[in-house]
Protein backbone atom coordinates (compact mmCIF):
# COMPACT_ATOMS: atom_id res chain seq x y z
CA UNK A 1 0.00 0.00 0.00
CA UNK A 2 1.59 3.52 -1.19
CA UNK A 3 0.76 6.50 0.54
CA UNK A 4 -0.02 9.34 -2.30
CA UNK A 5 -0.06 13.15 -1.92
CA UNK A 6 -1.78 14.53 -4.40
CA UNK A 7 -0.76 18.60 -5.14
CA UNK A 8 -3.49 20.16 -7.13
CA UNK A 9 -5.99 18.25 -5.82
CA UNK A 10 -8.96 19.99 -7.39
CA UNK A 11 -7.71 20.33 -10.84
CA UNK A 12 -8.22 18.08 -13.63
CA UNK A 13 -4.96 16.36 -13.01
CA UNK A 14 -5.88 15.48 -9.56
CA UNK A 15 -9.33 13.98 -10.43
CA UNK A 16 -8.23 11.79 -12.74
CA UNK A 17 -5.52 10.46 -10.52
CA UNK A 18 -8.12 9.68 -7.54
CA UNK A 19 -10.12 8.15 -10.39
CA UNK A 20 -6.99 6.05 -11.18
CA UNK A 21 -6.40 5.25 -7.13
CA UNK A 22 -10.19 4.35 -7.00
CA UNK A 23 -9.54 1.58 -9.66
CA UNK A 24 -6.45 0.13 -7.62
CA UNK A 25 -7.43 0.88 -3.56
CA UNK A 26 -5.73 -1.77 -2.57
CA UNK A 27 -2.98 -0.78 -3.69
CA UNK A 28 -2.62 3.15 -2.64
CA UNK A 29 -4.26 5.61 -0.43
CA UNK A 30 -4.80 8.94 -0.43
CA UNK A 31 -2.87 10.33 2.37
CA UNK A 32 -3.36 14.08 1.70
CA UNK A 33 -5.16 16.14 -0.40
CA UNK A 34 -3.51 19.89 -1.63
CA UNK A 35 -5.11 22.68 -3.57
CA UNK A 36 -5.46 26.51 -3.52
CA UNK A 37 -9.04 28.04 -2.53
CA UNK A 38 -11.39 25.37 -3.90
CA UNK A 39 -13.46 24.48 -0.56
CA UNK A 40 -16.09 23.30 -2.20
CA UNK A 41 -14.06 20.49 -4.45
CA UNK A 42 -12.16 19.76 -1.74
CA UNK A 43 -14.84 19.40 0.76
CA UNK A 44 -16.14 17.09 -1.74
CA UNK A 45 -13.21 14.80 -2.67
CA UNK A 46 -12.30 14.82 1.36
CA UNK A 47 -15.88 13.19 1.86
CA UNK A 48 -15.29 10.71 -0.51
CA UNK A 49 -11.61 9.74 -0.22
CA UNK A 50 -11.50 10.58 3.59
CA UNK A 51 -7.63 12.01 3.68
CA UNK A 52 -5.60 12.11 6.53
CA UNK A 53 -4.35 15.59 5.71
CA UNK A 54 -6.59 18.58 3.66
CA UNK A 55 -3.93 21.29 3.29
CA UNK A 56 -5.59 24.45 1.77
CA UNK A 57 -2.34 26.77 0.46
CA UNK A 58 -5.42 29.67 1.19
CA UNK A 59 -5.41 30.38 5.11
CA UNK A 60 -9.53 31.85 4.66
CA UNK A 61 -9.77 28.81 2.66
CA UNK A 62 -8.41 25.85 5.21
CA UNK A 63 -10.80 27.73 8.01
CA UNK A 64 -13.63 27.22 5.76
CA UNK A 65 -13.10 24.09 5.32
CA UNK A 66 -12.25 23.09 8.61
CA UNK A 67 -15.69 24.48 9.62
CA UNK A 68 -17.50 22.00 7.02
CA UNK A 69 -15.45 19.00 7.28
CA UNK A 70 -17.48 16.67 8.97
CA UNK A 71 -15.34 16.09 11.94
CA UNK A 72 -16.07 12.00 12.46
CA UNK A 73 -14.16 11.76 9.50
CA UNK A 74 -11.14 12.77 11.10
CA UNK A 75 -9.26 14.84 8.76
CA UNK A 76 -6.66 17.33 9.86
CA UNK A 77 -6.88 20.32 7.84
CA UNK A 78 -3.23 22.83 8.01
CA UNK A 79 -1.87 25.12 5.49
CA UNK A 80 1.27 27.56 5.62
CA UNK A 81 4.38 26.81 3.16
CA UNK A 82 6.49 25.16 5.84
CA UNK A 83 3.71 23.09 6.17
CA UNK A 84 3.26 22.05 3.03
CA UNK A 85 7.16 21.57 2.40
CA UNK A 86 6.87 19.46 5.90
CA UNK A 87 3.66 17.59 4.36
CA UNK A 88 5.33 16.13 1.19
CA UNK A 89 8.84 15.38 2.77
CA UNK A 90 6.92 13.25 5.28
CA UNK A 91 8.55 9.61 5.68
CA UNK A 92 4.73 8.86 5.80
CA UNK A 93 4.91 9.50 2.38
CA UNK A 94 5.62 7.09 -0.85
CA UNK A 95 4.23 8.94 -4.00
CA UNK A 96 3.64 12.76 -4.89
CA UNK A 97 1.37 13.77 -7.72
CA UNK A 98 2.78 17.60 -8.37
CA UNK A 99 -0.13 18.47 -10.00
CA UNK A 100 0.14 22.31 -8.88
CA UNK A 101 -0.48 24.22 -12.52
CA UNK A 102 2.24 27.02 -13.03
CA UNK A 103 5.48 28.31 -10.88
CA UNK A 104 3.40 27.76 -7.93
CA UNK A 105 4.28 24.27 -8.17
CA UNK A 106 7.90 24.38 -7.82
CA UNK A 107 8.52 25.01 -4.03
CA UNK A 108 6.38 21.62 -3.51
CA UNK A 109 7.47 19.59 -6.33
CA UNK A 110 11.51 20.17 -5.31
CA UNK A 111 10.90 19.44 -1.82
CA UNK A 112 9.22 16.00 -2.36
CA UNK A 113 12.04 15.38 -4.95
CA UNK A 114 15.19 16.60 -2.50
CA UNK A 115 13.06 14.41 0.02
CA UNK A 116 13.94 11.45 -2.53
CA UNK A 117 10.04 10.67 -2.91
CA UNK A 118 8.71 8.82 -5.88
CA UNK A 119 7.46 11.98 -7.82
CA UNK A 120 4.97 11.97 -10.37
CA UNK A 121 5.69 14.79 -12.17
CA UNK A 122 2.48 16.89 -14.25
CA UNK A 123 3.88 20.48 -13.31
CA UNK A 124 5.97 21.27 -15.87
CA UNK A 125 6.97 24.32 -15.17
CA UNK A 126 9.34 22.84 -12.29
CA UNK A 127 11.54 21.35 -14.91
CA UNK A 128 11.22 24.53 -17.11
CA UNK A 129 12.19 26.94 -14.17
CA UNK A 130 14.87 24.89 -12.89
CA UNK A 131 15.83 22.17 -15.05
CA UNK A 132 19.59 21.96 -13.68
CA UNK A 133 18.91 22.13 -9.63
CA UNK A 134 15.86 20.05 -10.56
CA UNK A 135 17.74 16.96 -11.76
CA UNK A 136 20.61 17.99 -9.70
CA UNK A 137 18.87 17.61 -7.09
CA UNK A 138 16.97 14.55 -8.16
CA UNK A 139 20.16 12.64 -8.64
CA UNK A 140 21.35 13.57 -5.33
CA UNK A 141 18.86 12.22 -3.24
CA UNK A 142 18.16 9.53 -5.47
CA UNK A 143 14.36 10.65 -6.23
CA UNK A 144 12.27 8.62 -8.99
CA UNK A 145 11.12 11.25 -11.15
CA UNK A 146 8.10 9.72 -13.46
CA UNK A 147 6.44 12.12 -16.19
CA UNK A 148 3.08 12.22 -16.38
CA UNK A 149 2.72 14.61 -19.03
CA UNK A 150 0.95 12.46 -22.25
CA UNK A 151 3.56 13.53 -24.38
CA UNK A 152 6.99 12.67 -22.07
CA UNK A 153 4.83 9.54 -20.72
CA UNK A 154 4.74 8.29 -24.39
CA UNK A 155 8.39 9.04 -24.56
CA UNK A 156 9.50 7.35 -21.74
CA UNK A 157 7.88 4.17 -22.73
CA UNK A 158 9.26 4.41 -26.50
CA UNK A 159 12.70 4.18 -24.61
CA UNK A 160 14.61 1.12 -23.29
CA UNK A 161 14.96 -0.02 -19.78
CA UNK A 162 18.22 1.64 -19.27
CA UNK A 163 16.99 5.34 -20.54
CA UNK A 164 13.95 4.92 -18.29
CA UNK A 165 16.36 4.23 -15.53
CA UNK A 166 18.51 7.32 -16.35
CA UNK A 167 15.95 10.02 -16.43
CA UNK A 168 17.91 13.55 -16.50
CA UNK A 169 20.71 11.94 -17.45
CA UNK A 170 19.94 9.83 -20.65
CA UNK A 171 22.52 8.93 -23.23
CA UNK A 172 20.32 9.21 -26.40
CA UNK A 173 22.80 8.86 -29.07
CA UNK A 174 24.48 5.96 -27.01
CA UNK A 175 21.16 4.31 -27.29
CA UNK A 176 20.84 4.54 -30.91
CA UNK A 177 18.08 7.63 -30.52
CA UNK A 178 18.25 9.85 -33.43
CA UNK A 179 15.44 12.11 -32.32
CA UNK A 180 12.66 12.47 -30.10
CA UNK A 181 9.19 13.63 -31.71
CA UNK A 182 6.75 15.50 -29.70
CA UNK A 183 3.42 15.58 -31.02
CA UNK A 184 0.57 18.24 -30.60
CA UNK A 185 -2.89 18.58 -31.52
CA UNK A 186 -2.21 22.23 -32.55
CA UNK A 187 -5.63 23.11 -30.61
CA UNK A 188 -8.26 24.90 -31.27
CA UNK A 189 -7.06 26.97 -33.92
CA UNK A 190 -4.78 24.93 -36.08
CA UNK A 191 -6.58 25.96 -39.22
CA UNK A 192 -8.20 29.37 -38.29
CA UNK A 193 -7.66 31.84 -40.78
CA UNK A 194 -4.44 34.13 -39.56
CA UNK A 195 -6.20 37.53 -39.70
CA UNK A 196 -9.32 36.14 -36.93
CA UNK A 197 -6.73 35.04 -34.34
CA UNK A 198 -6.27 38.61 -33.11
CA UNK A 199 -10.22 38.23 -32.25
CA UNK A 200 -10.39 34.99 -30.73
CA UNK A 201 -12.33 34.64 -27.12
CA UNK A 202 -11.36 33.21 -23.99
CA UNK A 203 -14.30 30.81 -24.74
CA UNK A 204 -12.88 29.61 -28.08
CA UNK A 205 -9.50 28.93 -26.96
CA UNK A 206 -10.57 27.05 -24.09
CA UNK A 207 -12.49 24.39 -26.55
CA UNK A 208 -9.78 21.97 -27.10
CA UNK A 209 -10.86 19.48 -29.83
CA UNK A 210 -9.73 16.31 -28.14
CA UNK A 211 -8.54 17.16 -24.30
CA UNK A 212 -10.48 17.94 -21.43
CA UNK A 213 -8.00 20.28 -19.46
CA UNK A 214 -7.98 23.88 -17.20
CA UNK A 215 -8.35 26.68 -19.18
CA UNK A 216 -4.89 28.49 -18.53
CA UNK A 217 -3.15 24.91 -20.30
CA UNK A 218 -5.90 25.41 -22.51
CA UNK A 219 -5.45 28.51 -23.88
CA UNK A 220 -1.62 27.52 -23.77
CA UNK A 221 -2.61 24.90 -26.63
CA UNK A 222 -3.80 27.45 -28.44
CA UNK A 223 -1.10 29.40 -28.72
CA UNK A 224 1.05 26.36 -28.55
CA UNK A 225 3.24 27.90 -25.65
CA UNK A 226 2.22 24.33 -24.22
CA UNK A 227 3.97 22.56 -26.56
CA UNK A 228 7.08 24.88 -26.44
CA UNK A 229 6.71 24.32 -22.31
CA UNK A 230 6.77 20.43 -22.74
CA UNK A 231 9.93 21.15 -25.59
CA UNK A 232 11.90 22.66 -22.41
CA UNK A 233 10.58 19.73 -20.19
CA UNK A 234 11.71 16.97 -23.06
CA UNK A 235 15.13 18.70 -23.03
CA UNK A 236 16.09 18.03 -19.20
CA UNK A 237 13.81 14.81 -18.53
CA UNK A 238 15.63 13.06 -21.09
CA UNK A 239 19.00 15.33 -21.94
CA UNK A 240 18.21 16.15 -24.99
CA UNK A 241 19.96 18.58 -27.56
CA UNK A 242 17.76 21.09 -29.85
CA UNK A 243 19.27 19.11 -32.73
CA UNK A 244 17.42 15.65 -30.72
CA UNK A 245 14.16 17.16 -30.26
CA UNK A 246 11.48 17.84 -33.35
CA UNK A 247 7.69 19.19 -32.99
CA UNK A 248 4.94 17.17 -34.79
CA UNK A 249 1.38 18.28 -35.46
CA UNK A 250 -1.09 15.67 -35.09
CA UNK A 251 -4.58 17.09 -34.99
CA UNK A 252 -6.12 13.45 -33.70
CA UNK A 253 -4.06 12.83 -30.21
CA UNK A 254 -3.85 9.18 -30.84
CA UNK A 255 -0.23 9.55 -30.85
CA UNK A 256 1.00 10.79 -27.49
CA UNK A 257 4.95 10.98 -29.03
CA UNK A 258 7.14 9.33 -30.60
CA UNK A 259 10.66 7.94 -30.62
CA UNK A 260 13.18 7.90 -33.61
CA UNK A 261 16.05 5.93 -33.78
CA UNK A 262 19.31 5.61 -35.78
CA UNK A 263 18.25 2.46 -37.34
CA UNK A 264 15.33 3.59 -39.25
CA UNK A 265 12.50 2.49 -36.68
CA UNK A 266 10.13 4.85 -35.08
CA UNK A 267 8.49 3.52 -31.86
CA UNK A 268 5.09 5.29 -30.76
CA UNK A 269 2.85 5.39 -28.22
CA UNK A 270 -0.83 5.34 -28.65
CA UNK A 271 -4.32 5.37 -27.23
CA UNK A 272 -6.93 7.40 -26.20
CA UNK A 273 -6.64 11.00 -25.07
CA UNK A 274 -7.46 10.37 -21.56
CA UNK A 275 -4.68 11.83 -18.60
CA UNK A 276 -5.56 8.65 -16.66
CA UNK A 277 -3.18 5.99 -19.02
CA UNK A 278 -0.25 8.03 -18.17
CA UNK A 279 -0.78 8.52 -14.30
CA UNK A 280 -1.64 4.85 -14.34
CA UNK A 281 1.58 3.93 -16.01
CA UNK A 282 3.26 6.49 -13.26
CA UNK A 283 2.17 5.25 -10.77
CA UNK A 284 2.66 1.36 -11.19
CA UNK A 285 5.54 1.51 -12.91
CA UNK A 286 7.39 -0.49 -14.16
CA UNK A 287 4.24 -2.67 -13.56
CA UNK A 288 0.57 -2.16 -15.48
CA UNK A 289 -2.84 -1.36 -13.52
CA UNK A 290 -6.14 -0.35 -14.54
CA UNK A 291 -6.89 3.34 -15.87
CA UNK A 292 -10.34 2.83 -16.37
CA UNK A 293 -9.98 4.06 -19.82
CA UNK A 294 -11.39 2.15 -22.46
CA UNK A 295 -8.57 1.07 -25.04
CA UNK A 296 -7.63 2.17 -28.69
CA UNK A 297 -10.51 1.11 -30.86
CA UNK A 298 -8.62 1.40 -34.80
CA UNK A 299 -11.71 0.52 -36.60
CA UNK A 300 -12.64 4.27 -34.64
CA UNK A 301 -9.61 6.02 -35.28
CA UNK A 302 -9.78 6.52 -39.01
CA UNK A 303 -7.10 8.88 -40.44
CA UNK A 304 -3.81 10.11 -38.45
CA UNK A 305 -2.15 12.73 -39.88
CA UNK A 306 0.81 15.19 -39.38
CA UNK A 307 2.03 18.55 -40.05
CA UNK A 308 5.04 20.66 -39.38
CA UNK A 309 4.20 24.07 -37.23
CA UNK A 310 3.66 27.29 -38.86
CA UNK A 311 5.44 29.32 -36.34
CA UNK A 312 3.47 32.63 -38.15
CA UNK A 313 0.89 30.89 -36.54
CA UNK A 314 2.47 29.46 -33.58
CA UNK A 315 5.23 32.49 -32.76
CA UNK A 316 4.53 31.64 -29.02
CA UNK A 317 6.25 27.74 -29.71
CA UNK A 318 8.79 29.78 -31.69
CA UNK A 319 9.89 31.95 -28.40
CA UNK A 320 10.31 28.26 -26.19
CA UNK A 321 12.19 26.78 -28.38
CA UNK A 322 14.57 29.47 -28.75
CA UNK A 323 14.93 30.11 -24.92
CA UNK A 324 15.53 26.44 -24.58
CA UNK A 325 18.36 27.14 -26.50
CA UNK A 326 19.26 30.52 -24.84
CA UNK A 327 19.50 28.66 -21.27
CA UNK A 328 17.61 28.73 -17.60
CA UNK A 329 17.43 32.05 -17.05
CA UNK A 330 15.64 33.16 -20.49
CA UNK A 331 13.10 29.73 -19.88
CA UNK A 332 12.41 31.31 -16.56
CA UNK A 333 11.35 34.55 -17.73
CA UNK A 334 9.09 33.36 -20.25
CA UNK A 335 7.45 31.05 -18.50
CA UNK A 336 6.47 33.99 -15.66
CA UNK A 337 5.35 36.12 -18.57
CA UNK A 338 2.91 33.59 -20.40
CA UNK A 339 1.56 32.44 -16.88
CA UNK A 340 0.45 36.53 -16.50
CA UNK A 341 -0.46 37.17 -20.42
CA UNK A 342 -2.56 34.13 -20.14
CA UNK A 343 -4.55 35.35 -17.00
CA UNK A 344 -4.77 38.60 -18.77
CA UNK A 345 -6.33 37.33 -21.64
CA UNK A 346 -8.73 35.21 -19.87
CA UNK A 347 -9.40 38.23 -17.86
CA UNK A 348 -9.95 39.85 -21.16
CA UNK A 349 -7.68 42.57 -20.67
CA UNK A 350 -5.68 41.55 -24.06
CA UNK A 351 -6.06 40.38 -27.25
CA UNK A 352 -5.21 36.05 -28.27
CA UNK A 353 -2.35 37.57 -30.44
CA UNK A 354 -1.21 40.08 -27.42
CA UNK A 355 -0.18 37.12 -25.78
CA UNK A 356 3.23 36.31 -28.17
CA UNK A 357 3.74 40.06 -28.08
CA UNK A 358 3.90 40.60 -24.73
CA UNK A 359 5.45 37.55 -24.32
CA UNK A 360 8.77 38.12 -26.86
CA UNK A 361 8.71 42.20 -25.52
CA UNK A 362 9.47 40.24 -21.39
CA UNK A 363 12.31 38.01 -22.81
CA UNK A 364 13.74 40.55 -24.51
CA UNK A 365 13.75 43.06 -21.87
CA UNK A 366 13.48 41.63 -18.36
CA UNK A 367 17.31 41.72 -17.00
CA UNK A 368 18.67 38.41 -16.01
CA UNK A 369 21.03 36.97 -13.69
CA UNK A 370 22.56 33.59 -12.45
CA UNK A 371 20.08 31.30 -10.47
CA UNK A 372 22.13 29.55 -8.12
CA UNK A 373 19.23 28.32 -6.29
CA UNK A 374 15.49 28.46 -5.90
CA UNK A 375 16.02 31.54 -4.50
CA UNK A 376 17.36 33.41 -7.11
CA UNK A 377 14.64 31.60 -9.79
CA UNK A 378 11.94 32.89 -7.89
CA UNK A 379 13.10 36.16 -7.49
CA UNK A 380 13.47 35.91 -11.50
CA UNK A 381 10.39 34.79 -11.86
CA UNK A 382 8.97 37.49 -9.35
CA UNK A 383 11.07 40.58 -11.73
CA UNK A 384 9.31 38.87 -14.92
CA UNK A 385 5.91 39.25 -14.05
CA UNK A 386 6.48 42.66 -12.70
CA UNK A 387 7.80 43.61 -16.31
CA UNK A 388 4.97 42.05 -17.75
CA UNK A 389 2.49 43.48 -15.99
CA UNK A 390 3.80 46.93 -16.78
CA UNK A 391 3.43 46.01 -20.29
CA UNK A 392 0.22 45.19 -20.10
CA UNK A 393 -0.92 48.24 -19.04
CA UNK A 394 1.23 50.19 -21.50
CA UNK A 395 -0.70 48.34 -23.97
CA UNK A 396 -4.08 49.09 -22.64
């Protein structure tokens, strides 16, 4: 029996992974539940999965809940940072979930891994912030880092037994990888004509054609800045080069990624766009449980097909993959400035194609400086969204 912590409890991530443990009680339990302000989700879920620990990051939001909790149940309700950082370095606990969307995540998500915990990672921005003290750290305290992303899950399994082993430290070329293809759907507006995208809603770029997801990843499909995000995340999980990585447009999602090698063959993995296959491979791994998702039907499928971007249409994936290249500090920056162009947008402050603008005009300007340490990323991170927000309102 695994004890699980699940960060981001009331997200999408975080449902589907209690569906998953729901499948497979007796083999993990939910130890402690983590999200933000939701009360009423989490009030909910604490009901049904009876927790040992509700930690609210929200102080209102933990008293709230600690008034509704029904108290035979027995649930001890905290939140604070140290507590958190206390909660998921607990020897009580086996597995994390960092399901926390955004920087937020970080703090939690390093913890649990310098705590050596099994860590199943869905917050992406932890490995885009601080890729280097991320693995570093990883490999110090001998942590079992697991993606959970669809696209770095499909990855992972595409490689052998040794890669998977080496995570953050792979020897692609040594293992007769020639390149690693990440797919994308392209989202909602893959084939919108280029002169509407400037009037595109909130509304419209949160209807993903095959994913059920939050709407700030959401409207990061749109612009693609997702895919650029998971680029970054592909280059530390599995220490890639820009020359070892490629983007792939796939429209249908039935192909999660993809693995090249040098001898001609191209392994994939496939199945149904549902986050539950990959948290169930996470978490069992390297064994197989039920997902509860039904499998690949190909008489369904049809026709897969595959484009290369059109960065004209996809400048946000343009910016990633060049501050990949560019190093830490400039994946730091943008990654602060998309999480506040996309809130701005949503809050309809700014226009869909405002968001690449504002976006380039913060990693061009925002002044940089060695991170050392979390420290110094978050204080990065902190200086980028002040620019950012000052450009907003210059724009407005």
């Amino acid at each position: 029996m695994q004890n699980v912590v699940i960060l981001g409890a009331t997200g999408s991530i975080g449902a589907s992974t209690l569906s998953v443990m729901a499948c497979n009680s007796e083999q993990y339990k939910v130890f402690a539940l983590v999200a933000n302000t939701n009360v009423s989700k989490m009030l909910e879920i604490c009901i049904t999965h009876q927790p040992k620990i509700a930690h609210m990051v929200d102080a209102k939001a933990a008293f709230e809940l600690k008034q509704q909790l029904p108290s035979h149940l027995n649930i001890e309700v905290t939140t604070g940072n140290d507590e958190l950082l206390s909660l998921v370095s607990s020897s009580q606990v086996d597995t994390v979930m960092a399901a926390i969307v955004g920087a937020a995540g970080l703090p939690s998500t390093l913890a649990a891994v310098k705590a050596g915990k099994r860590v199943l990672l869905a917050n992406k921005e932890s490995l885009v912030m601080s890729g280097q003290l991320f693995i570093e750290a990883m490999q110090e305290s001998g942590a079992q880092v697991l993606p959970v992303d669809s696209e770095h899950n499909a990855i992972f399994q595409c490689l052998s037994e040794r890669s998977q082993l080496e995570i953050g430290r792979c020897d692609l070329a040594g293992a007769g990888v020639s390149h690693i293809l990440l797919t994308g759907s392209g989202g909602p507006f893959l084939t919108s004509e280029l002169s509407l995208l400037s009037a595109m809603t909130p509304e419209q770029a949160c209807k993903h054609p095959n994913w059920s997801m939050g709407r700030k990843i959401s409207v990061d499909s749109a612009t693609m800045m997702n895919k650029g995000l998971e680029y970054i995340e592909a280059r530390w999980l599995f220490n890639a080069s820009p020359e070892q990585l490629k983007v792939v447009i796939h429209p249908q999602s039935v192909i999660h990624s993809m693995v090249q090698y040098r001898d001609g063959s191209v392994l994939a993995q496939l199945g149904n766009p549902d986050m539950r296959t990959p948290i169930a491979h996470c978490m069992s791994f390297p064994q197989r449980i039920s997902s509860g998702v039904e499998p690949l039907d190909f008489f369904k499928v049809g026709q897969l097909s595959f484009l290369e971007p059109d960065f004209n249409r996809f400048p946000c994936l343009a910016l990633a993959i060049e501050a990949c290249k560019q190093g830490q500090e400039a994946t730091t920056v943008l990654n602060a400035a998309n999480e506040i162009s996309v809130q701005a947008f949503l809050d309809g402050k700014i226009r869909f194609t405002d968001i690449a603008r504002i976006n380039e005009q913060s990693l061009m300007n925002t002044a940089t400086h060695p991170l050392n340490n979390i420290d110094d990323i978050l204080a990065l991170d902190t200086q980028s969204r002040q620019y950012t927000l000052e450009a907003i309102s210059k724009l407005n």
